[in-house]
Protein backbone atom coordinates (compact mmCIF):
# COMPACT_ATOMS: atom_id res chain seq x y z
CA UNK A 1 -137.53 119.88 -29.93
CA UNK A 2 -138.88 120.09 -33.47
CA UNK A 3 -137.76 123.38 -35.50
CA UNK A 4 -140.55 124.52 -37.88
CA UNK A 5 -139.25 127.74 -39.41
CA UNK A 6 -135.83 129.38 -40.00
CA UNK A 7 -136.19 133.40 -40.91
CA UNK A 8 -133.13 134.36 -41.95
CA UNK A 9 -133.43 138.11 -42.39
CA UNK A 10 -129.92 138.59 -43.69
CA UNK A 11 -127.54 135.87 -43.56
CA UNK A 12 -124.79 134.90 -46.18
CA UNK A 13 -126.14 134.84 -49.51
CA UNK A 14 -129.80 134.44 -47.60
CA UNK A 15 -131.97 137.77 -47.39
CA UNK A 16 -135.79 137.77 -45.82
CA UNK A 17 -136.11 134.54 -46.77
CA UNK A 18 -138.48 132.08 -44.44
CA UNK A 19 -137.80 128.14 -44.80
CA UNK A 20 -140.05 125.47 -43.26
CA UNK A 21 -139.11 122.14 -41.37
CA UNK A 22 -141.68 119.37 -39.84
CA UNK A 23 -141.18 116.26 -38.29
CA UNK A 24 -139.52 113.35 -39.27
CA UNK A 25 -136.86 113.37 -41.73
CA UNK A 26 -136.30 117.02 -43.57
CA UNK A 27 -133.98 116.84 -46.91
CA UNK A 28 -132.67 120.17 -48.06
CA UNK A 29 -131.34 119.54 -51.27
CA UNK A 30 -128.99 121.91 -53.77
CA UNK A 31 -126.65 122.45 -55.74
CA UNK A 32 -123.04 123.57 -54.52
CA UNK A 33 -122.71 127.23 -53.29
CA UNK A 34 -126.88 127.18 -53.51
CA UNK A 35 -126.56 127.69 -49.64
CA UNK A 36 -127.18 124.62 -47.90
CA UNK A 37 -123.55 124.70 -45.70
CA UNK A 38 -124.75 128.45 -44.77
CA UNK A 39 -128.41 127.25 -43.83
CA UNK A 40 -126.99 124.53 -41.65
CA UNK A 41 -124.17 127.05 -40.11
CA UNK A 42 -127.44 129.42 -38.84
CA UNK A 43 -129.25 126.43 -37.47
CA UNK A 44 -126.01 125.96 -34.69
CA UNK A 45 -125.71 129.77 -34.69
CA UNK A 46 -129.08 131.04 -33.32
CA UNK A 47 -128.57 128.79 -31.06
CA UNK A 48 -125.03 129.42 -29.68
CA UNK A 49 -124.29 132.47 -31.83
CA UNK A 50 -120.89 132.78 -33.95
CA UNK A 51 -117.75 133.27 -31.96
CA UNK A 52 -115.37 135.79 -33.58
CA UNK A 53 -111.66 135.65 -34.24
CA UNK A 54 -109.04 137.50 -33.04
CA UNK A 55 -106.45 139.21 -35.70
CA UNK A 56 -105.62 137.53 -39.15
CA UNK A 57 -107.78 134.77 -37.77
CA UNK A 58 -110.88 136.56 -37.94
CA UNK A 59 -110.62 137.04 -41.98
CA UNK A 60 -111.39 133.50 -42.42
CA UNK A 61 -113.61 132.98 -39.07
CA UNK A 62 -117.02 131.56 -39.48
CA UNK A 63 -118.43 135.53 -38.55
CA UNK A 64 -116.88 136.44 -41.56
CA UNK A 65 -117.44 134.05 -43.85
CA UNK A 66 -121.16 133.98 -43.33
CA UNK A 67 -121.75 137.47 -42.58
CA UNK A 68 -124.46 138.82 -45.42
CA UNK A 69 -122.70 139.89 -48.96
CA UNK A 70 -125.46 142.84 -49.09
CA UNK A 71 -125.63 145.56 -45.85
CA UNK A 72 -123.17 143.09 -43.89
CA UNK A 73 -123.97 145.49 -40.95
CA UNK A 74 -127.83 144.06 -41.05
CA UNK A 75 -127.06 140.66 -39.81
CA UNK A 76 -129.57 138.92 -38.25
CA UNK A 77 -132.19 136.23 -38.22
CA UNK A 78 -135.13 133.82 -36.10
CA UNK A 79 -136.14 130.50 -35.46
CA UNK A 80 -139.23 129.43 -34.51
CA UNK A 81 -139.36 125.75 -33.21
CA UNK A 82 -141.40 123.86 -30.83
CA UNK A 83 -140.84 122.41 -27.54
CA UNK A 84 -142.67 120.31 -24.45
CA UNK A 85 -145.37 121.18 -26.24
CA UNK A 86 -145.06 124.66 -26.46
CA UNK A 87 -144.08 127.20 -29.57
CA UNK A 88 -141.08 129.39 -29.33
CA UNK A 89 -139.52 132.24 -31.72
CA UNK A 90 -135.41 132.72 -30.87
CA UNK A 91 -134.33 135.76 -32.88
CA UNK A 92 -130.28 136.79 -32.76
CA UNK A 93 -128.49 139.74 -33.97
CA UNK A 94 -124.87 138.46 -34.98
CA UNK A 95 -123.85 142.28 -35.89
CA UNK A 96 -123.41 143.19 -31.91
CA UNK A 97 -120.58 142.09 -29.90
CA UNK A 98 -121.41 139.12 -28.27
CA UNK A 99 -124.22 137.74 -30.78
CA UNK A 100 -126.89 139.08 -28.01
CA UNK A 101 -130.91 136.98 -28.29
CA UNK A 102 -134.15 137.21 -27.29
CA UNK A 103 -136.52 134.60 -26.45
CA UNK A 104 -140.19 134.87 -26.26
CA UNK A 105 -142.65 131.71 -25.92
CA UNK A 106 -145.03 132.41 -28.39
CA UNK A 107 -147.83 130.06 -26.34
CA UNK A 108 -147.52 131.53 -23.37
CA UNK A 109 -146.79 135.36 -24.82
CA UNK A 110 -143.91 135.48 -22.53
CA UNK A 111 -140.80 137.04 -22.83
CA UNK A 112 -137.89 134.39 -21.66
CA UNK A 113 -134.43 135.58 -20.51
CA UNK A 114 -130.95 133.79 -22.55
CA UNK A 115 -128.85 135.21 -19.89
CA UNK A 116 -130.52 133.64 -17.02
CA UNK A 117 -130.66 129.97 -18.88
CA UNK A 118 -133.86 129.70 -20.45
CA UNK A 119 -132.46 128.55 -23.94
CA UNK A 120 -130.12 126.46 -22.08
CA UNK A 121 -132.74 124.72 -20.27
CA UNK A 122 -134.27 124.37 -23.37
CA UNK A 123 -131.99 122.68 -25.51
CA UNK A 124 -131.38 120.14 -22.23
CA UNK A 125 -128.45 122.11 -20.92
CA UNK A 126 -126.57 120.87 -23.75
CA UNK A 127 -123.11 122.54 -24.40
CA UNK A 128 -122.26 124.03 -27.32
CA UNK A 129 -119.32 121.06 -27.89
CA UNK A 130 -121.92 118.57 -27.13
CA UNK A 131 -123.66 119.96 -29.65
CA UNK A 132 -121.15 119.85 -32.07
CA UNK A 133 -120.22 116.52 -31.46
CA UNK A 134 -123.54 114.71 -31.26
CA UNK A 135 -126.53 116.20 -33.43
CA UNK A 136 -124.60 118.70 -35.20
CA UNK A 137 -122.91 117.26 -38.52
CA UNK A 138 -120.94 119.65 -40.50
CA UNK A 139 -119.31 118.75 -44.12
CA UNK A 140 -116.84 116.53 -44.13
CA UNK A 141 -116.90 116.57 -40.23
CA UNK A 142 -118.52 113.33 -38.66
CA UNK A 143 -115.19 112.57 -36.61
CA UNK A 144 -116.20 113.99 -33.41
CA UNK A 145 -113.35 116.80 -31.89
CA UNK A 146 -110.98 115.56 -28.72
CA UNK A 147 -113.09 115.31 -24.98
CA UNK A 148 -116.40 114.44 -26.49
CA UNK A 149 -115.74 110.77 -24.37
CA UNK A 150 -115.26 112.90 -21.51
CA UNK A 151 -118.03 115.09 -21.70
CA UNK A 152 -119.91 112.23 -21.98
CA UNK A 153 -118.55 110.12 -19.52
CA UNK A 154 -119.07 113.50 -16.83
CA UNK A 155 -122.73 113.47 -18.00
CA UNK A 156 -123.28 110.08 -17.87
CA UNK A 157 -121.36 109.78 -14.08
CA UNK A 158 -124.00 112.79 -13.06
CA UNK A 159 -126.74 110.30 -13.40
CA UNK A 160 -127.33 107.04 -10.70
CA UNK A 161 -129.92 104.38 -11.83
CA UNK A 162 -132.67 105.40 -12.81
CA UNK A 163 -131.42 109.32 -13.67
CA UNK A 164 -130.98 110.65 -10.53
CA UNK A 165 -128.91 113.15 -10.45
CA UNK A 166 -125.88 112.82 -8.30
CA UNK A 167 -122.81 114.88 -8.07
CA UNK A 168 -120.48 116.26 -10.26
CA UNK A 169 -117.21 114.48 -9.68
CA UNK A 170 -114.81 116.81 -11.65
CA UNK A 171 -116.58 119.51 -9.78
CA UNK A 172 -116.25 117.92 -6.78
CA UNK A 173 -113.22 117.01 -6.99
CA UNK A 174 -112.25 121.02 -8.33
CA UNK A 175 -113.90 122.22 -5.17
CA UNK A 176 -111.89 119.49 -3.35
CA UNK A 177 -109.13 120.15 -4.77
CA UNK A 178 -108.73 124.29 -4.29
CA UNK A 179 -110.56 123.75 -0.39
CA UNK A 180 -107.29 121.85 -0.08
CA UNK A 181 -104.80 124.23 -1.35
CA UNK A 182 -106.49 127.23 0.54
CA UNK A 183 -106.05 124.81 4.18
CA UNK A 184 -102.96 124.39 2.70
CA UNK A 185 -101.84 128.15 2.68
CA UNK A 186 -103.52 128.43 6.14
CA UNK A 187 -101.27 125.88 7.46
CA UNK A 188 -98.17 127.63 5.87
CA UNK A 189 -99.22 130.97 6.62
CA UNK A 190 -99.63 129.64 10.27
CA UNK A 191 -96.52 127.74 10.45
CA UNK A 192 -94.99 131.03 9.25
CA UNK A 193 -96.63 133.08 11.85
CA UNK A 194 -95.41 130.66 14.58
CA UNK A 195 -92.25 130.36 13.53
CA UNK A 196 -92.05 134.59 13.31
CA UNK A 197 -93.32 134.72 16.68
CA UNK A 198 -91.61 132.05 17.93
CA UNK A 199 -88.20 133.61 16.59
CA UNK A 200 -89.42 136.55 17.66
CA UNK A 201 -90.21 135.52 21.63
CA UNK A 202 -86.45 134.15 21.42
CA UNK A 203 -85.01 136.72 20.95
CA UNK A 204 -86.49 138.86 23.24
CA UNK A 205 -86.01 136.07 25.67
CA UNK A 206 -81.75 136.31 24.61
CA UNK A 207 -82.08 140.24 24.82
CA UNK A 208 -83.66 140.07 28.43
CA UNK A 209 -80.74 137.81 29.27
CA UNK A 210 -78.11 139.71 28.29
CA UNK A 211 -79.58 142.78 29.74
CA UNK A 212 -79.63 140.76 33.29
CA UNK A 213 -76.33 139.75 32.52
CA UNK A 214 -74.85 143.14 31.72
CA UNK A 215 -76.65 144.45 34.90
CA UNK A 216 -75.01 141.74 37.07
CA UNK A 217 -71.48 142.58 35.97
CA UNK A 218 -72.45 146.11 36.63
CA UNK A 219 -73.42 144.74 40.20
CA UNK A 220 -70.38 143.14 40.48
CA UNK A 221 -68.22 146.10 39.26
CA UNK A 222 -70.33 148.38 42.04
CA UNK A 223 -69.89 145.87 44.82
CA UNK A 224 -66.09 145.71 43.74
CA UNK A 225 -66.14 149.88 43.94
CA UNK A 226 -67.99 149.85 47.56
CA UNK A 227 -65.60 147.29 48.68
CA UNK A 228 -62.82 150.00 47.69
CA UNK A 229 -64.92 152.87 49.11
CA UNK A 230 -64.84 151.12 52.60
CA UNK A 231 -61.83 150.27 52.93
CA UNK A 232 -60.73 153.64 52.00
CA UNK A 233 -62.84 154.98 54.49
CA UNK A 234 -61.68 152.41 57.04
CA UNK A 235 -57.91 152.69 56.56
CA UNK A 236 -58.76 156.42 56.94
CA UNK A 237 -60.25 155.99 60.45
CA UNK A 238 -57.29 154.19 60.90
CA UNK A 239 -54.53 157.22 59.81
CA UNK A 240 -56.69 159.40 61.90
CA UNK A 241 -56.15 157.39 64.68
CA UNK A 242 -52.74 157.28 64.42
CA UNK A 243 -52.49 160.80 63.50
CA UNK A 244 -54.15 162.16 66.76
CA UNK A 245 -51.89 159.76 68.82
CA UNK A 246 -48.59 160.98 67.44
CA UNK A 247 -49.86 164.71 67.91
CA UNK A 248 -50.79 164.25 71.67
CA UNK A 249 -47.52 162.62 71.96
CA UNK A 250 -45.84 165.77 70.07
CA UNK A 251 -47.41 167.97 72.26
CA UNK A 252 -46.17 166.78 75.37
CA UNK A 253 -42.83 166.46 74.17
CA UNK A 254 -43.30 170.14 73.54
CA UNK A 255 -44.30 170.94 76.85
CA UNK A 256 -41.79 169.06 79.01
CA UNK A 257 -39.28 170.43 76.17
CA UNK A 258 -40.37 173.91 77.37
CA UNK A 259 -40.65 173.28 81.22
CA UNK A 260 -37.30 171.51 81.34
CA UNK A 261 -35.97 175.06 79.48
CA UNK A 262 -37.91 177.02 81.86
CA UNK A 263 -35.95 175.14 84.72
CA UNK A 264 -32.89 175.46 83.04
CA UNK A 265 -33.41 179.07 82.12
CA UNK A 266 -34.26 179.58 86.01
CA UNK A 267 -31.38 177.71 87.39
CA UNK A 268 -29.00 180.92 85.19
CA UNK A 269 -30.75 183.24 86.29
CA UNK A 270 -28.88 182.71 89.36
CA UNK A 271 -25.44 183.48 87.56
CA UNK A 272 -26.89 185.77 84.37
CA UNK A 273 -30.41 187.53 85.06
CA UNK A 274 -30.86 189.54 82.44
CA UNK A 275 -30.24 187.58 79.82
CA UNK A 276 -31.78 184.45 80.92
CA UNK A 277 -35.02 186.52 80.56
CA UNK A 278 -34.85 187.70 77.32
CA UNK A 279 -33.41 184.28 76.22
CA UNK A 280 -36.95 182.95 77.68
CA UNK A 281 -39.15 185.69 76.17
CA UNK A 282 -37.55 184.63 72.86
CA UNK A 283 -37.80 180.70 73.86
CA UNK A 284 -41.63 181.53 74.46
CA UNK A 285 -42.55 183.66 71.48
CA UNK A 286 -40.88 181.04 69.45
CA UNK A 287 -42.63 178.01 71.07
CA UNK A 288 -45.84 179.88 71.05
CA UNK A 289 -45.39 180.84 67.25
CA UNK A 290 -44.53 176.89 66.86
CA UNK A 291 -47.67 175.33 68.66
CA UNK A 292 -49.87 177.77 67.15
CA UNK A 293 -49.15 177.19 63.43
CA UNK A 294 -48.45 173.24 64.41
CA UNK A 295 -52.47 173.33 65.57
CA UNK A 296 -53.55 175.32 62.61
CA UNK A 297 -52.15 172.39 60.19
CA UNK A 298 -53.97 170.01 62.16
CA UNK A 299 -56.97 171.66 62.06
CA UNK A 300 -56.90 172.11 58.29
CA UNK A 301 -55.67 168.21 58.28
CA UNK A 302 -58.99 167.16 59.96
CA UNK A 303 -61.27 169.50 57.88
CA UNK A 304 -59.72 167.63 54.70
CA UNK A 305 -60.36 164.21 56.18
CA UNK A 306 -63.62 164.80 57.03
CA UNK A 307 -64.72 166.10 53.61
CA UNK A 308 -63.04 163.20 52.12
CA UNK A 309 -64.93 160.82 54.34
CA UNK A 310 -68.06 162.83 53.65
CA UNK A 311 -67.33 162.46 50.30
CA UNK A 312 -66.54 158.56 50.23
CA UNK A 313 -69.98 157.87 52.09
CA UNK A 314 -71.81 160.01 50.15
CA UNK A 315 -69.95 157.93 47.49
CA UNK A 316 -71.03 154.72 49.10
CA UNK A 317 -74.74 156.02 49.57
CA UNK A 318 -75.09 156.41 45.68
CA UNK A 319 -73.23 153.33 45.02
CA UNK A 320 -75.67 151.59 47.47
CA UNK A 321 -78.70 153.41 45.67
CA UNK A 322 -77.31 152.86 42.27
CA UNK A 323 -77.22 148.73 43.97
CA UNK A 324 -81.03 149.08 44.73
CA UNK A 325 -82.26 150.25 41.10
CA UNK A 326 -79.94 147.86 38.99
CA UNK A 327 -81.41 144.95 41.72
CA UNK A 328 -85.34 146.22 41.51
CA UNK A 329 -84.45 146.52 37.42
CA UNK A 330 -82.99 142.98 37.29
CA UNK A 331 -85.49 141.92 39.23
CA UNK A 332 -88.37 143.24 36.28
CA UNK A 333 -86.22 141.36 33.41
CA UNK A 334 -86.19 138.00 35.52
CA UNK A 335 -89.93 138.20 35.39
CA UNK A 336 -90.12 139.24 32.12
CA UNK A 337 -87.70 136.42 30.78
CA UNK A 338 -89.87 134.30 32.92
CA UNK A 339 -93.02 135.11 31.21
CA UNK A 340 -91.50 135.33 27.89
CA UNK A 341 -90.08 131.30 27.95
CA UNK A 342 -93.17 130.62 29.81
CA UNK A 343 -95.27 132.47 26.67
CA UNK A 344 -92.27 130.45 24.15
CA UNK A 345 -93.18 127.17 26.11
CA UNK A 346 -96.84 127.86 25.41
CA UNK A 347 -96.98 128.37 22.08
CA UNK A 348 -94.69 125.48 21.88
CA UNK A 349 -96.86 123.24 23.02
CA UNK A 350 -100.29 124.60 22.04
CA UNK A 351 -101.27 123.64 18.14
CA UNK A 352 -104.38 122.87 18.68
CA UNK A 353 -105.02 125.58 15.53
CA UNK A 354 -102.79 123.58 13.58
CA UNK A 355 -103.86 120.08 14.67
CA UNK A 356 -107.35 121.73 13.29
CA UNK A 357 -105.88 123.01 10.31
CA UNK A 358 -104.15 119.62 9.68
CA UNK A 359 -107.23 117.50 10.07
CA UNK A 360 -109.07 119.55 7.42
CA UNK A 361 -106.34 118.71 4.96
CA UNK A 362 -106.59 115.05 5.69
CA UNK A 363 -110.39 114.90 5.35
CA UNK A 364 -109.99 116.90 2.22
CA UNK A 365 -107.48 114.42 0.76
CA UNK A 366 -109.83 111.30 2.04
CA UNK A 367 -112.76 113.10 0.32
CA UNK A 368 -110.86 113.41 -2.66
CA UNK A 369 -109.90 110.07 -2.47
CA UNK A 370 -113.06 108.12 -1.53
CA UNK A 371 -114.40 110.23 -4.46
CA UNK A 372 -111.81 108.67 -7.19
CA UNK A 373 -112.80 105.64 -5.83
CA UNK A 374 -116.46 106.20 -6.51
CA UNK A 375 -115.89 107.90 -9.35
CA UNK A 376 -113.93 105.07 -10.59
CA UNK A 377 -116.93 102.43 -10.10
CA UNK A 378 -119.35 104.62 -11.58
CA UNK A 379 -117.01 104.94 -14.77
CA UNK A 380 -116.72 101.32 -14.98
CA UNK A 381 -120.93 101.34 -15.19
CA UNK A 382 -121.10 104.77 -17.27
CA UNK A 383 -118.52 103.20 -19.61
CA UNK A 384 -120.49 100.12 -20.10
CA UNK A 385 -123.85 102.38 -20.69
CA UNK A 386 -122.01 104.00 -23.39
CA UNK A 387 -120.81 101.10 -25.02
CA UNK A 388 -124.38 99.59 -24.95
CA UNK A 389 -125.70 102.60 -26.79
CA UNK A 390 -123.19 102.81 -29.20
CA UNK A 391 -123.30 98.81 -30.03
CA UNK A 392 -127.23 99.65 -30.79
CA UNK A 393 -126.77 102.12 -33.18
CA UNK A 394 -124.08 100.28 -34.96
CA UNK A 395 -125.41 97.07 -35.22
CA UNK A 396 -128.55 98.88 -36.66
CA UNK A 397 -126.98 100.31 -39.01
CA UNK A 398 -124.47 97.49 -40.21
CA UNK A 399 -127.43 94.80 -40.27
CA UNK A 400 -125.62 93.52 -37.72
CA UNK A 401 -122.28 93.09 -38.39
CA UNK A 402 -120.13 95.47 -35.93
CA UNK A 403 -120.95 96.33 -32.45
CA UNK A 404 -118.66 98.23 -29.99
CA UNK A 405 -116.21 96.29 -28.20
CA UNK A 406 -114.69 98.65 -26.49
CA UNK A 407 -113.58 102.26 -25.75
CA UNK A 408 -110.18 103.55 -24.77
CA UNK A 409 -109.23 106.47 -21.91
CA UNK A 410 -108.04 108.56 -24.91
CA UNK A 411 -111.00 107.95 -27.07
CA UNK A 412 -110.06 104.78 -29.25
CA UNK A 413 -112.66 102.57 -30.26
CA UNK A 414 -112.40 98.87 -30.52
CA UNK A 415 -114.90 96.79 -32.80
CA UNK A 416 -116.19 93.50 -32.31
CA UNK A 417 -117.14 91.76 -35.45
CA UNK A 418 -118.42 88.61 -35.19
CA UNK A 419 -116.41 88.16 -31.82
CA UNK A 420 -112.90 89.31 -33.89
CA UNK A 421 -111.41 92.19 -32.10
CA UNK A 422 -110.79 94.83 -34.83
CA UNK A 423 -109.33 99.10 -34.37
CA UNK A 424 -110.44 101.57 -36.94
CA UNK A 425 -107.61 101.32 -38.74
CA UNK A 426 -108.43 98.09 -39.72
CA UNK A 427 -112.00 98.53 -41.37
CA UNK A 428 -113.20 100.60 -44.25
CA UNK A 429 -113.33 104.30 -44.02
CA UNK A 430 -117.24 103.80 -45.10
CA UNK A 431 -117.26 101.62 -41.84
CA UNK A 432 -115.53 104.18 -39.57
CA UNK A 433 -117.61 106.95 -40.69
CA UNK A 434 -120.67 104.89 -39.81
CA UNK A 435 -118.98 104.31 -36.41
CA UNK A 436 -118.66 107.65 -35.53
CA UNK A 437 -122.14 108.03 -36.90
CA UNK A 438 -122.85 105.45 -34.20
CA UNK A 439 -120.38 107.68 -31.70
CA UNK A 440 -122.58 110.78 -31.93
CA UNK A 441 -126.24 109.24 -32.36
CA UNK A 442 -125.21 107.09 -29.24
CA UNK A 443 -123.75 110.46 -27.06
CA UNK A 444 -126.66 112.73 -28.21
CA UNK A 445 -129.43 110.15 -27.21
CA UNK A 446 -127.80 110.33 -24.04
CA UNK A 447 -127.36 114.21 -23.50
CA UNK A 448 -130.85 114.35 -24.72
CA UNK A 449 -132.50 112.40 -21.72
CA UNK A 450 -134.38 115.51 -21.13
CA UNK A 451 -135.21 116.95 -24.34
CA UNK A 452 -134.66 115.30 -27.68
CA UNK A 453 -132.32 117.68 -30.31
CA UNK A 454 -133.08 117.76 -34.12
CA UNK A 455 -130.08 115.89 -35.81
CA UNK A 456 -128.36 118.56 -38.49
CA UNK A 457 -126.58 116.16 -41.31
CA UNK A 458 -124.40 118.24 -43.72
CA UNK A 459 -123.25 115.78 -46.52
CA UNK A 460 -122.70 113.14 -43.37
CA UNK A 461 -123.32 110.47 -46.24
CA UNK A 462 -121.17 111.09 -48.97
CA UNK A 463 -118.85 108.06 -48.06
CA UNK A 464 -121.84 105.68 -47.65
CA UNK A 465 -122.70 103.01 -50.31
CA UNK A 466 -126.27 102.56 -50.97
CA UNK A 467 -126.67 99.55 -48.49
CA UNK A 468 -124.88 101.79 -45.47
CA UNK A 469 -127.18 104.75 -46.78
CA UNK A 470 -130.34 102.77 -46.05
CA UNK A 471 -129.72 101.42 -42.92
CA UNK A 472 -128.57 105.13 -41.81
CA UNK A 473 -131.75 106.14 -43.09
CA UNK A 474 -133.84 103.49 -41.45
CA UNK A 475 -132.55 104.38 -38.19
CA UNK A 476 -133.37 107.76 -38.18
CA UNK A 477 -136.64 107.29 -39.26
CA UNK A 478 -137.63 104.74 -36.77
CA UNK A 479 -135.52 106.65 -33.86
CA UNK A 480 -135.42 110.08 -34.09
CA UNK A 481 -137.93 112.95 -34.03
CA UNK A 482 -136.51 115.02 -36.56
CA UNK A 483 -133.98 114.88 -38.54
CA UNK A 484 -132.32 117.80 -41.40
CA UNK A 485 -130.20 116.05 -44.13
CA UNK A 486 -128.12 118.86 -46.26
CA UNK A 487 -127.14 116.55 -49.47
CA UNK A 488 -125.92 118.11 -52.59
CA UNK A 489 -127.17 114.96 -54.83
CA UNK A 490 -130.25 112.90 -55.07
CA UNK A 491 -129.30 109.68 -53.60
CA UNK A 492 -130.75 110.48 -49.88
CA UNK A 493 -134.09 111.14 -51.74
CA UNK A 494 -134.10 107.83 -54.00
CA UNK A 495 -132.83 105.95 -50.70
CA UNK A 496 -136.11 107.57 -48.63
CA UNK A 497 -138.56 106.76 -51.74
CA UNK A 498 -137.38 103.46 -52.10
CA UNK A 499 -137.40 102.36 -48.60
CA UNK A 500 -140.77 104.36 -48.59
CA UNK A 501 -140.14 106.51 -45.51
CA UNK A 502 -142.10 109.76 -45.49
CA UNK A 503 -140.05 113.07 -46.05
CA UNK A 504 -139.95 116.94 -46.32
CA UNK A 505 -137.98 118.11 -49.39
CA UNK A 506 -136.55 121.65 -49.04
CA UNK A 507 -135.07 122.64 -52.42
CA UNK A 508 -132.70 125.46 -52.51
């Protein structure tokens, strides 16, 4: 990518004014407050806009700070750069929510789309803290920020030999990672559901029971109460029996009684006739008046036995029918308890579903696994890319002298000098500037594989002496396409005339 024109219609102290870049090396040189800081700021903000603030925050935000001294609302500005051969004009409007662009190759005279990741796949799908951190120099700023190693190290692990792009191992690993949890909830959830319905299937299995229980007491307490019934109704039989004995016995007694009167009556009537017969009328009427009411009783006796034995089999009928339904109703529970431990027994045994469920979540946790382990050879290669890279640049630009020895998980960089192990601490801070100098050239020549980024210097120099100046210089002349240096003083353009390296002066 080569930018040839920034229009910056209103921007900070800038308004309708049109500034021109070529190839190569590009010095834009001023004094302080002339604009150069604000020039560089729109160069990273067409591209990725300008992020606002929230509450006492946004006073001091980089919106606000740049945002144009005359008609702030009129904020807005182009670039026009080139790219695979092709022209391009990006124009923003920072006064909108959101910062939205527009895109339009001016080659083709075709209208390209930000949203759907045409500027991205310009600028080599390069984050915004990639950016930052590699080709993107502000004042006073050429430490890179925290996870630039990391971003780097995840870029460089998405390529195999040769650039092939493979997978994304954090990604994966993501994607791994919540698959997992989400088989993981299934398997509670169905544990949960089992256990519910398992609890639930016992208990209905105890309530059956005790229903069958409760209806075999009740058996018991009928057959106890028919037991009663019939031998009621047999020592009944057995009373009548008796009964109808000791009457026919009465009744005989009666009648010889009366005959043995009747002969005694007629043996006076030999001596006293008259009143031997009324003495037997009276005898008679009496024994008449006797055996007629003794009969009566017994009739009324025998119609009250046999309603109470009609009653006590009717009894014994319902108790027998009453028998038959708590049976036939026992009978339905003992086949539902049956099939209710039979169902229990079943689900018991069948977790097939879980047995699924469970070898998902071990193939998830090999995956994630084999992946680590993959991931962990291909760091121990990506790690040594990037310390190749970085040694080049730094030996470049220290004639020699330093070259990357090593680099830490958390981002700490180890020299070798001359084969003496040495930490940042222990080296100028002209010398750790140009390592981190070395740290971003070496990360944005990677993230550029696909499209090489201008490199945006603002005062990156300041703690160079004249030697580390030139071999900065030299380096970016001989290995990058284009470079912008913001400098407030006039040593950059002494350096570039004495070392005779061709140059673009922008003077603000």
């Amino acid at each position: 990518m080569i930018i040839k024109e920034a229009i910056l219609n209103n921007f900070g102290r800038f308004q309708n004014q049109r500034i021109s870049f070529q190839e190569g090396i590009n010095v834009v040189y001023g004094a302080n407050e002339s604009g150069k800081t604000t020039l560089h700021t729109f160069l990273r903000g067409i591209f990725f806009g300008l992020p606002r603030k929230r509450g006492l925050a946004s006073k001091t935000d980089t919106y606000t700070s740049f945002r144009p001294w005359e008609n702030p609302a009129w904020y807005e500005g182009a670039l026009v750069f080139q790219c695979g051969g092709k022209s391009f004009r990006l124009e923003r409007d920072f006064s909108k929510p959101g910062s939205p662009a527009s895109l339009y190759c001016q080659t083709d005279g075709e209208q390209l789309s930000v949203e759907d990741g045409d500027l991205e796949m310009l600028l080599g799908n390069l984050t915004e803290s990639a950016f930052e951190n590699t080709v993107y120099v502000g004042q006073l700023k050429s430490r890179t920020q925290e996870g630039l190693l990391g971003e780097v190290g995840e870029y460089l692990r998405k390529y195999q030999a040769g650039g092939e792009l493979c997978v994304d191992v954090e990604k994966a690993d993501k994607i791994l990672r919540e698959t997992g949890r989400q088989w993981k909830k299934k398997e509670e959830e169905l544990l949960q559901e089992r256990r519910n319905r398992e609890e639930r299937l016992q208990y209905q299995i105890r309530y059956q029971r005790q229903e069958m229980q409760s209806i075999r007491e009740k058996l018991s307490n009928l057959e106890e109460e028919r037991g009663a019934a019939e031998s009621s109704l047999t020592g009944q039989e057995r009373e009548e029996n008796k009964s109808g004995a000791g009457q026919g016995y009465t009744f005989i007694l009666a009648v010889l009684g009366v005959l043995f009167f009747a002969l005694a009556v007629a043996a006076g009537m030999l001596f006293h006739p008259a009143w031997l017969v009324l003495a037997f009328l009276c005898l008679g009427a009496e024994a008449g008046l006797y055996l007629y009411t003794r009969q009566e009783k017994q009739r009324r006796q025998r119609r009250a036995r046999e309603q109470k034995r009609q009653r006590q089999q009717e009894k014994a009928a319902r108790i027998k029918g009453r028998k038959a339904a708590l049976l036939e109703s026992l009978g339905e529970k003992e086949i539902i308890a049956a099939n209710l431990q039979e169902e229990l027994e079943e689900q018991q045994a069948d977790r097939e579903e879980l047995e699924e469920i469970r070898k998902e979540i071990d193939s998830i946790v090999l995956a994630r696994d084999t992946l680590k382990q993959a991931a962990a050879s291909l760091q121990s290669r990506t790690g040594k890319l990037l310390r190749q890279e970085i040694s080049g640049v730094l030996e470049e630009i220290t004639q020699g002298k330093y070259r990357c020895g090593g680099l830490a998980e958390d981002g700490t960089i180890f020299l070798d000098c001359r084969g003496e192990s040495l930490r940042l601490h222990q080296v100028s801070c002209g010398t750790v500037e140009q390592v981190y100098f070395a740290l971003r050239m070496a990360c944005g020549g990677i993230f550029s594989r696909e499209e090489e980024l201008p490199v945006l210097l603002d005062e990156t120099f300041a703690m160079y002496d004249d030697k580390r100046l030139s071999g900065a210089l030299k380096w970016l002349s001989r290995n990058k396409t284009q470079t912008i240096l913001f400098t407030c003083n006039r040593r950059e353009i002494e350096a570039l005339e004495a070392l005779d390296i061709p140059f673009r002066l922008v003077q603000l």
